[in-house]
C-alpha atoms as a PDB file:
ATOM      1  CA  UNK A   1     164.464 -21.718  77.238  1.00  0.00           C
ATOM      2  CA  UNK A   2     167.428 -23.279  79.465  1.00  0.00           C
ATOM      3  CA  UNK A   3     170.483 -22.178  79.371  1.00  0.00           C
ATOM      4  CA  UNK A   4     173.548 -24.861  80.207  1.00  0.00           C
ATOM      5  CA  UNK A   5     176.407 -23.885  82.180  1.00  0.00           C
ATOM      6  CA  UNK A   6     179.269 -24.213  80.749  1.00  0.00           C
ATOM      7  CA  UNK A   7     181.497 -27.303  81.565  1.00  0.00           C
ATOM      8  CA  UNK A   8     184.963 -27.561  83.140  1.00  0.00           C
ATOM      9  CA  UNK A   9     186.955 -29.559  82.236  1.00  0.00           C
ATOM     10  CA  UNK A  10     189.870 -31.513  84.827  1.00  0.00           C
ATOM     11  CA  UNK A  11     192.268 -32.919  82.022  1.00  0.00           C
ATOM     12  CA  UNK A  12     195.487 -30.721  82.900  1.00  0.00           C
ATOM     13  CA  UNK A  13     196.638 -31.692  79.710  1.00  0.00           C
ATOM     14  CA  UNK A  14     194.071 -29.087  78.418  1.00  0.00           C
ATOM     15  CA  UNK A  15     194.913 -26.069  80.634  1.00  0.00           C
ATOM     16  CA  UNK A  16     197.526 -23.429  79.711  1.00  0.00           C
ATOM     17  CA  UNK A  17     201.057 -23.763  80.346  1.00  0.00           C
ATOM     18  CA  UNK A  18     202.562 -22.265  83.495  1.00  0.00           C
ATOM     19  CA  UNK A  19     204.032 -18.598  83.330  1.00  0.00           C
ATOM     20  CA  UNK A  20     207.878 -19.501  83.369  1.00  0.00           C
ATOM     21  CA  UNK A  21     209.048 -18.114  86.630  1.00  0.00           C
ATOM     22  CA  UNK A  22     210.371 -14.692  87.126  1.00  0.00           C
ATOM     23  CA  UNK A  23     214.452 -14.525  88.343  1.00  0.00           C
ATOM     24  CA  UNK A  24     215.443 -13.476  91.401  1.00  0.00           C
ATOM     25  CA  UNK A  25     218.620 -12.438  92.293  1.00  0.00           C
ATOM     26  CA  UNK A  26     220.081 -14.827  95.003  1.00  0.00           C
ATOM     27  CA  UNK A  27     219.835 -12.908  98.600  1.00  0.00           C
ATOM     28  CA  UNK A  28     222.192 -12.604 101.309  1.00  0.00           C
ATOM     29  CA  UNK A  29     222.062 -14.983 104.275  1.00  0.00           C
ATOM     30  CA  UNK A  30     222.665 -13.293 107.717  1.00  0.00           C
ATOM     31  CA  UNK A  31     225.094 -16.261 108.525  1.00  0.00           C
ATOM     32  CA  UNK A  32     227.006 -18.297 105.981  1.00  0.00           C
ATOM     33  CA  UNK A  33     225.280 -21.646 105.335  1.00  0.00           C
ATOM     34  CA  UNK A  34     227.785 -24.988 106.497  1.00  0.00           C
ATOM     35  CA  UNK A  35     228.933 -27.314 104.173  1.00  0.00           C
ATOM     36  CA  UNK A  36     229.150 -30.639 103.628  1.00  0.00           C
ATOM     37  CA  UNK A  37     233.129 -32.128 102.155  1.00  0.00           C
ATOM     38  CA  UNK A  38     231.852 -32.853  98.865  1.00  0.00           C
ATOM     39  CA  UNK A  39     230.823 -29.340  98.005  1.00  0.00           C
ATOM     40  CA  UNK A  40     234.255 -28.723  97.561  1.00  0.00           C
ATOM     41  CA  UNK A  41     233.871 -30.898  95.046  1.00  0.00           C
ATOM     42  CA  UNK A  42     230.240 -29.375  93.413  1.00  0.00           C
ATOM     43  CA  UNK A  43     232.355 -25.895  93.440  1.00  0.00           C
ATOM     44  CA  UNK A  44     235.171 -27.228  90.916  1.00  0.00           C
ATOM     45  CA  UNK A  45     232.647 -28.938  88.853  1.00  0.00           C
ATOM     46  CA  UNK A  46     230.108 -26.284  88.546  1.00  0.00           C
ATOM     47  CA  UNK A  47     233.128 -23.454  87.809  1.00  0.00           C
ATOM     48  CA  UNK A  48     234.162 -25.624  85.213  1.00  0.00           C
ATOM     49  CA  UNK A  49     230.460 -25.784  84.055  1.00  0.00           C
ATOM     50  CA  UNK A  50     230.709 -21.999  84.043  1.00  0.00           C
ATOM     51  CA  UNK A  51     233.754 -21.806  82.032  1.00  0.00           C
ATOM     52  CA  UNK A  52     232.926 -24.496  79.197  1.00  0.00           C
ATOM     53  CA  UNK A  53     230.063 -22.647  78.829  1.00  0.00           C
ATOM     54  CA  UNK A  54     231.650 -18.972  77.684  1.00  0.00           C
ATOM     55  CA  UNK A  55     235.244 -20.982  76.773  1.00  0.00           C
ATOM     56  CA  UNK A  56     236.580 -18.192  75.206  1.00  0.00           C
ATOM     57  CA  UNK A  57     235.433 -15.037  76.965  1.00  0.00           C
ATOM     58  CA  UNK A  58     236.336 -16.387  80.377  1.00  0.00           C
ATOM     59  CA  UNK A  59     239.888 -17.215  79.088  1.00  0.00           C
ATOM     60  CA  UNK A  60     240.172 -14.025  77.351  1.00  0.00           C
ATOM     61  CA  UNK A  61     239.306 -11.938  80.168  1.00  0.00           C
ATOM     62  CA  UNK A  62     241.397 -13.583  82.920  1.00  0.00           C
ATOM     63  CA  UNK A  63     244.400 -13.510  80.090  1.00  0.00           C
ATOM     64  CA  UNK A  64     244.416  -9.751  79.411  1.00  0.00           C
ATOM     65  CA  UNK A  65     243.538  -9.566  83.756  1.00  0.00           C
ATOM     66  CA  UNK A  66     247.208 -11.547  83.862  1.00  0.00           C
ATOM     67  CA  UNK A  67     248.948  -9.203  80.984  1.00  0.00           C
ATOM     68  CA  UNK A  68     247.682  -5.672  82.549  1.00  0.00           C
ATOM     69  CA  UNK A  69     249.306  -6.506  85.869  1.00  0.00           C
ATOM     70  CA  UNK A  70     252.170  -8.244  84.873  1.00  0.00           C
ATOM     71  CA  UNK A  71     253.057  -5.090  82.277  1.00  0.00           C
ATOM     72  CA  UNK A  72     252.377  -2.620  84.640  1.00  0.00           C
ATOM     73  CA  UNK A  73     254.371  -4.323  87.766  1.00  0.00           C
ATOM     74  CA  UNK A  74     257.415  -3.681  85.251  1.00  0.00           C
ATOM     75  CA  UNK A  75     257.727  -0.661  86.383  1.00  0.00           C
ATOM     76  CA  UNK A  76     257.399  -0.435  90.543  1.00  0.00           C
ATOM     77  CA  UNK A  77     255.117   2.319  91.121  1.00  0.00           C
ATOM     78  CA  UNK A  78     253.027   1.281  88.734  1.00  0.00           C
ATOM     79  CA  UNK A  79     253.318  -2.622  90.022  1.00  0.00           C
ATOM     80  CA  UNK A  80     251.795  -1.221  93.463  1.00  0.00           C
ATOM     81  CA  UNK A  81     248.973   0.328  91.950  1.00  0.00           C
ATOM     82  CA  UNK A  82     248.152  -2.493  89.918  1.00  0.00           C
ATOM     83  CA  UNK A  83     248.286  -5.172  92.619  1.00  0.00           C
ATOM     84  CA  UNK A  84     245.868  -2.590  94.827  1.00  0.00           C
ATOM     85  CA  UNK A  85     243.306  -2.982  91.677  1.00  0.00           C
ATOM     86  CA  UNK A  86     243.476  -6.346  90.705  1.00  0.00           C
ATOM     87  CA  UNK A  87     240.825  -6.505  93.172  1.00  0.00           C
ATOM     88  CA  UNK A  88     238.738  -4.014  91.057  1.00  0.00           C
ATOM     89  CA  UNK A  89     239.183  -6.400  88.078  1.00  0.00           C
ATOM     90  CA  UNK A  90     238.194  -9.416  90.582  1.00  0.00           C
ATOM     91  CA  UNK A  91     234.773  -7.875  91.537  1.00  0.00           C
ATOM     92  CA  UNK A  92     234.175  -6.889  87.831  1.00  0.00           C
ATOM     93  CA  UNK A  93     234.595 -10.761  87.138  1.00  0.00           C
ATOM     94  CA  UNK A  94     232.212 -11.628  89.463  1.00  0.00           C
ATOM     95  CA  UNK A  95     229.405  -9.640  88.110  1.00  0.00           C
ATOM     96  CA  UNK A  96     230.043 -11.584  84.610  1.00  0.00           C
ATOM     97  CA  UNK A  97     229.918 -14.666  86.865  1.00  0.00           C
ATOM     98  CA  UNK A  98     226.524 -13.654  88.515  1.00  0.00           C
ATOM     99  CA  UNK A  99     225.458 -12.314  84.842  1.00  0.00           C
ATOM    100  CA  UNK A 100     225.855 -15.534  83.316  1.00  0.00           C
ATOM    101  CA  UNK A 101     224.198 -17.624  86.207  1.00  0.00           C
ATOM    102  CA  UNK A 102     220.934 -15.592  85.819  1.00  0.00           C
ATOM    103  CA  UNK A 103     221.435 -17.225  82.510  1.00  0.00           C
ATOM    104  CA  UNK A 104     222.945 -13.537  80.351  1.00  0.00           C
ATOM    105  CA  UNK A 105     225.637 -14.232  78.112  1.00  0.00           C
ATOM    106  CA  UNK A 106     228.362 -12.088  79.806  1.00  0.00           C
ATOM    107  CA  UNK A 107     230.563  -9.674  77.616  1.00  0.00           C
ATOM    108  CA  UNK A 108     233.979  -8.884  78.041  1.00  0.00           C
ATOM    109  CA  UNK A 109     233.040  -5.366  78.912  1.00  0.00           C
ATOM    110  CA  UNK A 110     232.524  -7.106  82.817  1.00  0.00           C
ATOM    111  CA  UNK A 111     236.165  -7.088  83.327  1.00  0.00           C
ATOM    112  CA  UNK A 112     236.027  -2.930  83.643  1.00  0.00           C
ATOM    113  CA  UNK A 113     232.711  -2.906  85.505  1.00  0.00           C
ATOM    114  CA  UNK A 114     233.811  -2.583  88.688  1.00  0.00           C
ATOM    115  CA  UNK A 115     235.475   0.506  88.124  1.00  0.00           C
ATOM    116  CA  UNK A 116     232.546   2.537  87.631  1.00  0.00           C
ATOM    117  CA  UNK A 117     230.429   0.735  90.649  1.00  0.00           C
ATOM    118  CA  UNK A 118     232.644  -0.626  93.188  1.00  0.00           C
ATOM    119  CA  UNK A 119     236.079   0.694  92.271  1.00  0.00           C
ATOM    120  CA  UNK A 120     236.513   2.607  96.236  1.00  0.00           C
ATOM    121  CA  UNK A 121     235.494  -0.757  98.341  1.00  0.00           C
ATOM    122  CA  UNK A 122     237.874  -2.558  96.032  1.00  0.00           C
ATOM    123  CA  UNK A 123     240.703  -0.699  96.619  1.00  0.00           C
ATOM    124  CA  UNK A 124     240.235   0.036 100.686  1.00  0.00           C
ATOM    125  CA  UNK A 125     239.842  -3.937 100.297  1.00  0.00           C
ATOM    126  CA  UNK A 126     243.189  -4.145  98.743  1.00  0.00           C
ATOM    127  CA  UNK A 127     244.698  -1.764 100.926  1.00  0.00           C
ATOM    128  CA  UNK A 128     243.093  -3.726 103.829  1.00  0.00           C
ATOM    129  CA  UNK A 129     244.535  -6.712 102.574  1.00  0.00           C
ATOM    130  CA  UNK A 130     248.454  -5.043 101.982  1.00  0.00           C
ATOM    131  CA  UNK A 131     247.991  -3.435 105.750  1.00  0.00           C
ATOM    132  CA  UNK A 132     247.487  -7.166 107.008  1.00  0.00           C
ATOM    133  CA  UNK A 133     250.578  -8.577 105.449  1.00  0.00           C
ATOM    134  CA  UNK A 134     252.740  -5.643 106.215  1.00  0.00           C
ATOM    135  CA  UNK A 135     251.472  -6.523 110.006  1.00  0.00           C
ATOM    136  CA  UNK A 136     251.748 -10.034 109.432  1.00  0.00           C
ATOM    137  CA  UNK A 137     255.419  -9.660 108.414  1.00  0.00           C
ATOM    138  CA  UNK A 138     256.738  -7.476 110.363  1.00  0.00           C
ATOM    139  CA  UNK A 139     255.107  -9.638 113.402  1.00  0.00           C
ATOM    140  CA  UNK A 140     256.815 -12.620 111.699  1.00  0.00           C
ATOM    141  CA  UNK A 141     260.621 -10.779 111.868  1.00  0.00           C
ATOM    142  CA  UNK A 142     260.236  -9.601 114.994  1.00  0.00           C
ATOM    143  CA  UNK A 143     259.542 -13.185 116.302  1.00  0.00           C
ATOM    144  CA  UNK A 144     262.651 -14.366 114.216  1.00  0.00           C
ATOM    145  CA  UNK A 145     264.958 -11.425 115.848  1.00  0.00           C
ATOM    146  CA  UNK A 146     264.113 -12.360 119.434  1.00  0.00           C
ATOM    147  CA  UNK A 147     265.503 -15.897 118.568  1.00  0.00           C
ATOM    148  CA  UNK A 148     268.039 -14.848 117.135  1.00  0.00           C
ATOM    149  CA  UNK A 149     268.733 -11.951 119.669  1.00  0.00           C
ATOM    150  CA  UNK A 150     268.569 -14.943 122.512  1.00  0.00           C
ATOM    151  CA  UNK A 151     270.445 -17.276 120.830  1.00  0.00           C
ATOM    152  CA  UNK A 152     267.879 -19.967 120.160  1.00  0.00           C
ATOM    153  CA  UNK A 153     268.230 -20.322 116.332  1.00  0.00           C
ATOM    154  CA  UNK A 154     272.075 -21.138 116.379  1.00  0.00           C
ATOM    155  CA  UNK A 155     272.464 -24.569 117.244  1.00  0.00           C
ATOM    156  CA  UNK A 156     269.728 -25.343 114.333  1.00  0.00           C
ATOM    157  CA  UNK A 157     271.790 -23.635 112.162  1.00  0.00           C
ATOM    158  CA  UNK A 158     275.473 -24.693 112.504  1.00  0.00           C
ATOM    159  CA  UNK A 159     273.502 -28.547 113.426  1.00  0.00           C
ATOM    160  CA  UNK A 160     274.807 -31.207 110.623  1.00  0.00           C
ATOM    161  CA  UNK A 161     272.203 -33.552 112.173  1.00  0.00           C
ATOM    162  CA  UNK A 162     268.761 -32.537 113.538  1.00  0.00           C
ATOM    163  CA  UNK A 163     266.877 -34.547 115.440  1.00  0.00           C
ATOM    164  CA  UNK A 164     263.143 -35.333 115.301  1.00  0.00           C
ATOM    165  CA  UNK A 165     262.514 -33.271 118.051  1.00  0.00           C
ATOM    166  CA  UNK A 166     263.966 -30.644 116.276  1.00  0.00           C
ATOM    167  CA  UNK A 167     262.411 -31.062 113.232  1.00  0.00           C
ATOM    168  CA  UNK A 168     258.954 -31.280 114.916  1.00  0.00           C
ATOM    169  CA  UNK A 169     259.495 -27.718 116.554  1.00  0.00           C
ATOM    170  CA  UNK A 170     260.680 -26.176 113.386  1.00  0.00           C
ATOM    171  CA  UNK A 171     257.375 -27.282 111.554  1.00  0.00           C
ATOM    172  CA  UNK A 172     255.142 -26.285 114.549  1.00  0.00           C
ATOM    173  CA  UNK A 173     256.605 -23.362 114.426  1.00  0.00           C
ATOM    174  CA  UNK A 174     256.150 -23.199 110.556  1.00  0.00           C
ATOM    175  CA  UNK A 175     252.335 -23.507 111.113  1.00  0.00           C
ATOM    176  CA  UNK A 176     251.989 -21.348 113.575  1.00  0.00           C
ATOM    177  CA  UNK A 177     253.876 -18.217 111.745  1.00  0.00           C
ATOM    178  CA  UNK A 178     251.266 -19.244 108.841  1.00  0.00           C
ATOM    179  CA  UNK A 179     248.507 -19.393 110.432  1.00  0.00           C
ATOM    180  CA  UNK A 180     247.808 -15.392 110.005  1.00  0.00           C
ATOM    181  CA  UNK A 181     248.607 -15.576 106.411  1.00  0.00           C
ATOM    182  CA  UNK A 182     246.205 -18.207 105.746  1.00  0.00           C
ATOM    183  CA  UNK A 183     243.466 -15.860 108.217  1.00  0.00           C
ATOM    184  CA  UNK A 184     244.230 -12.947 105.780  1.00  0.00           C
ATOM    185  CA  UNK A 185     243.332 -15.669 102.507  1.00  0.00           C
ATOM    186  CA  UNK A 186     240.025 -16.296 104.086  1.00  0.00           C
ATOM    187  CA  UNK A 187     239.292 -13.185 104.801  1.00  0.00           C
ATOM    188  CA  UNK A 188     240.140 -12.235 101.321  1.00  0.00           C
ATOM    189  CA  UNK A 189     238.307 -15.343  99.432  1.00  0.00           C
ATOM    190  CA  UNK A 190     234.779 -13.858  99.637  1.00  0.00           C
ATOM    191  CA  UNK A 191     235.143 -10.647  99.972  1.00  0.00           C
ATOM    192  CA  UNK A 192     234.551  -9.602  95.780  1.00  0.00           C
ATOM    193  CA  UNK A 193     231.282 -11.215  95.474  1.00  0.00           C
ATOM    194  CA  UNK A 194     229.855  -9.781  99.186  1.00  0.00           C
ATOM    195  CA  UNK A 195     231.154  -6.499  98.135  1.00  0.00           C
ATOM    196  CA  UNK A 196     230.325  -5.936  94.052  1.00  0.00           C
ATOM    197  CA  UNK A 197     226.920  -8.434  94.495  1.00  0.00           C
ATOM    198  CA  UNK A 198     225.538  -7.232  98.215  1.00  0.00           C
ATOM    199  CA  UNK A 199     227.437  -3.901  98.665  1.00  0.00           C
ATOM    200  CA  UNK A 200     228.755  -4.785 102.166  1.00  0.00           C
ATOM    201  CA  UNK A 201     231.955  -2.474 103.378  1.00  0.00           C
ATOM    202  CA  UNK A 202     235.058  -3.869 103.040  1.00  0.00           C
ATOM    203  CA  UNK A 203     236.090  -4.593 106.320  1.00  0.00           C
ATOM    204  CA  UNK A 204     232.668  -6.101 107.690  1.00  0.00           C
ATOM    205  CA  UNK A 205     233.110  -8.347 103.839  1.00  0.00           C
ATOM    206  CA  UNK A 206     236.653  -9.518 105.442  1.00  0.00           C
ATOM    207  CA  UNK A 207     234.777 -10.151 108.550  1.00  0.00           C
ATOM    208  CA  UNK A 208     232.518 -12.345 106.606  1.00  0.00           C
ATOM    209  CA  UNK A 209     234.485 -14.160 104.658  1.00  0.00           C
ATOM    210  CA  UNK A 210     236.730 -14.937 107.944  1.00  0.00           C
ATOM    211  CA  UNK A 211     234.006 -16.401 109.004  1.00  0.00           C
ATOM    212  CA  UNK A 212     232.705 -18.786 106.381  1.00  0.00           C
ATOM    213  CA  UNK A 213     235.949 -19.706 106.041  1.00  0.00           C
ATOM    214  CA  UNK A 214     236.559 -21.104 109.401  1.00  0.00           C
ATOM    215  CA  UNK A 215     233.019 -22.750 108.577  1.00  0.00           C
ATOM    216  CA  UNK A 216     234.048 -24.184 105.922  1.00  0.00           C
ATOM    217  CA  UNK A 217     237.587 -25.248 106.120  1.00  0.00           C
ATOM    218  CA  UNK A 218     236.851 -28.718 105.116  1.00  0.00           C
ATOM    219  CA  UNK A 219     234.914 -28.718 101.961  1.00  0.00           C
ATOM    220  CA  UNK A 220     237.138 -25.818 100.969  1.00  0.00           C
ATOM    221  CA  UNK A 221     240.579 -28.202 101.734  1.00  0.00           C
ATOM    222  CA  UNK A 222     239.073 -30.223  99.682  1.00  0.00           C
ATOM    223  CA  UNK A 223     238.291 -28.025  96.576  1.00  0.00           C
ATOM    224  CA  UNK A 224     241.616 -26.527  96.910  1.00  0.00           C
ATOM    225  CA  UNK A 225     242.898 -30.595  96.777  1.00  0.00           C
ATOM    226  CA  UNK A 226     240.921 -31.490  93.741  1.00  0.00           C
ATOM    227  CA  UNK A 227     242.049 -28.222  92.100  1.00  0.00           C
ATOM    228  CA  UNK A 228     245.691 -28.648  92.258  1.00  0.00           C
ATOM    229  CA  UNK A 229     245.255 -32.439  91.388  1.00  0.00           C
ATOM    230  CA  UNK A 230     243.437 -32.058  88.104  1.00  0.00           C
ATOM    231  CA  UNK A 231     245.766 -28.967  86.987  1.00  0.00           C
ATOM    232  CA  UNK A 232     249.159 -30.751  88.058  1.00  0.00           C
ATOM    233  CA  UNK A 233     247.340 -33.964  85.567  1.00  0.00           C
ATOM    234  CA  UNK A 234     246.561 -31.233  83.029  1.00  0.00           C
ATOM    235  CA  UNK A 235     249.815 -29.377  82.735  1.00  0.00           C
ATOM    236  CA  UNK A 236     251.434 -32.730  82.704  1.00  0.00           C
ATOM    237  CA  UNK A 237     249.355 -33.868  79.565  1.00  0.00           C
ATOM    238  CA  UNK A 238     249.302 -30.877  77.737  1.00  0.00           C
ATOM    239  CA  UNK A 239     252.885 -29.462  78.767  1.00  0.00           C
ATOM    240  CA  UNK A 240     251.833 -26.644  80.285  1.00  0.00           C
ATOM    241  CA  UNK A 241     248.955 -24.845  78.151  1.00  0.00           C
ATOM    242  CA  UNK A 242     246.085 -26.288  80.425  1.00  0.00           C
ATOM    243  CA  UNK A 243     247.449 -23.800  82.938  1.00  0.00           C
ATOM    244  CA  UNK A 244     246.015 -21.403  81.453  1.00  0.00           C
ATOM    245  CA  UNK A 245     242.577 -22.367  82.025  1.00  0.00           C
ATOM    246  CA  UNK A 246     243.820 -22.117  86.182  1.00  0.00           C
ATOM    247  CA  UNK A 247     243.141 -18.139  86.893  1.00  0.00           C
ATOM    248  CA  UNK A 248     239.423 -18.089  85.231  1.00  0.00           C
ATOM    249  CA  UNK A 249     238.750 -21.857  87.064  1.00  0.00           C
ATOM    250  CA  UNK A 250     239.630 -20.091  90.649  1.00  0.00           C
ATOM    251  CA  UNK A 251     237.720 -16.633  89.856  1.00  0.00           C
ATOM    252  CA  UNK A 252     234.381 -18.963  88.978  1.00  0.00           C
ATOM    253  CA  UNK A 253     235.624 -20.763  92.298  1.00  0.00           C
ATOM    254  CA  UNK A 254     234.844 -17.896  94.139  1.00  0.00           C
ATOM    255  CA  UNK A 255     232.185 -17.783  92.872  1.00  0.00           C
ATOM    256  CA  UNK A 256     230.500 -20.966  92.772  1.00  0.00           C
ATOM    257  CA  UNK A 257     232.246 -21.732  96.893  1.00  0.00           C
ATOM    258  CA  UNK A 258     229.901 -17.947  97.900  1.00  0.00           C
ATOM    259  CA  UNK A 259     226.730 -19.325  95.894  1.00  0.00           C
ATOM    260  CA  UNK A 260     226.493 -22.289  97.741  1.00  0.00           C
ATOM    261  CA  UNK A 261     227.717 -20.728 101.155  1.00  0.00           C
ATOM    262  CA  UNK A 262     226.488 -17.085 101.487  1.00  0.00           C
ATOM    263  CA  UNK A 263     222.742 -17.320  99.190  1.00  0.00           C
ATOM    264  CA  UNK A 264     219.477 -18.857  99.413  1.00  0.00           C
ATOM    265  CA  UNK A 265     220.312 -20.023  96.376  1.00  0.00           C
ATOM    266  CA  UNK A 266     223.028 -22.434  96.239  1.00  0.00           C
ATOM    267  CA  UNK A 267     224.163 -24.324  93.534  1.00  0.00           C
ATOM    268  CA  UNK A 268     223.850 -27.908  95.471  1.00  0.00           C
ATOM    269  CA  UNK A 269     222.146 -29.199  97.930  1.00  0.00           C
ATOM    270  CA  UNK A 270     224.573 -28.727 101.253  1.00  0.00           C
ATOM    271  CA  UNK A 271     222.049 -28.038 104.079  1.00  0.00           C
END
């Protein structure tokens, strides 16, 4: 008596379908990834991917975000506290943004989140943040009294008729004072998602973003371009009430800008 061995058979069609493939949560790079131009471009389109998705929540949550502060910063005290969490309110936002790309549907609970997990870093990132400016400024007025002190900003003053020259100095001058303020953005742009999604400190998640900013300065001119071009077209159209779309658009912006810098997973192709 023979036994036969049973056959195998090579038509795929036949075998089972593949096990779908289990998520994993995009890691930390140890140096921010550069990017091309047009992912400035990739980050507005895939944070308004993001937002036509959950329409409603996204507007709903950066609305009452908008009518907390503005209530509360009534009333001075109260307006200082509130700016120090918005930040808290930020890094809840961008756990519903990470939520949603690991394809959950995020709830409007996310907007609070952050005050149960990350509501310290937050606020030392805040007050890192206010410290800056306060620096910032006062260097800025001290720079202003010496020229005034010697003498140097009178004759721009009482002039009926400046001169290129002038005019030139004046707006290098301009760009330098800025420069800081626009170091204290960058350092600020990232820091949410490194601190709520990777639990890095505060001040080494300024450091960070600093430094992908600087990285980065072109493709993230050019988001910052497109951005203000399509919402200046939109508030035009619709006299005004496209606006409010703005505030959820630039929370998924950071967002969808640290993706596609900061993870092994980014959201295009940029290597």
């Amino acid at each position: 008596m023979t036994t036969s061995n049973p056959s195998v058979s090579l038509d795929k069609s036949s075998a089972p379908p593949p096990l779908p493939p289990t998520y994993q949560e995009p890691q930390l790079l140890p140096e921010p990834r550069r990017c091309g131009a047009e992912a400035g471009v990739v980050w507005v389109k895939s944070a308004f991917a993001m937002f036509k998705k959950n329409f409603w929540l996204w507007l709903g949550v950066a609305f009452t975000m908008s009518v907390v502060v503005t209530l509360f910063s009534v009333v001075p005290i109260l307006g200082i506290l509130m700016g120090l969490i918005t930040l808290v309110f930020t890094g809840g936002l961008m756990k519903a943004a990470a939520a949603q790309a690991r394809g959950e549907t995020p709830t409007f609970g996310y907007l609070f989140s952050a005050f149960e997990t990350h509501f310290k870093p937050l606020v030392i990132l805040a007050l890192l943040y206010l410290l800056g400016l306060v620096i910032v400024f006062a260097i800025m007025f001290g720079f202003f009294f010496l020229l005034a002190v010697a003498g140097v900003l009178d004759p721009l003053l009482i002039a009926d008729d400046m001169s290129m020259n002038t005019l030139l100095v004046l707006l290098l001058v301009a760009l330098v004072l800025s420069a800081p303020i626009l170091a204290l953005l960058m350092s600020l742009w990232f820091s949410p998602p490194l601190i709520v999604l990777h639990d890095i400190a505060p001040l080494e998640a300024m450091k960070k973003s600093l430094q992908a900013s600087l990285r980065n300065w072109l493709p993230m001119l050019v988001m910052s371009l497109v951005f203000c071009a399509i919402f200046m077209i939109l508030a035009i159209f619709t006299l005004g009430i496209g606006m409010l779309a703005a505030m959820p658009m630039i929370l998924l912006m950071y967002y969808t800008s640290y993706r596609d810098i900061w993870t092994d997973q980014p959201l295009s192709v940029n290597e």
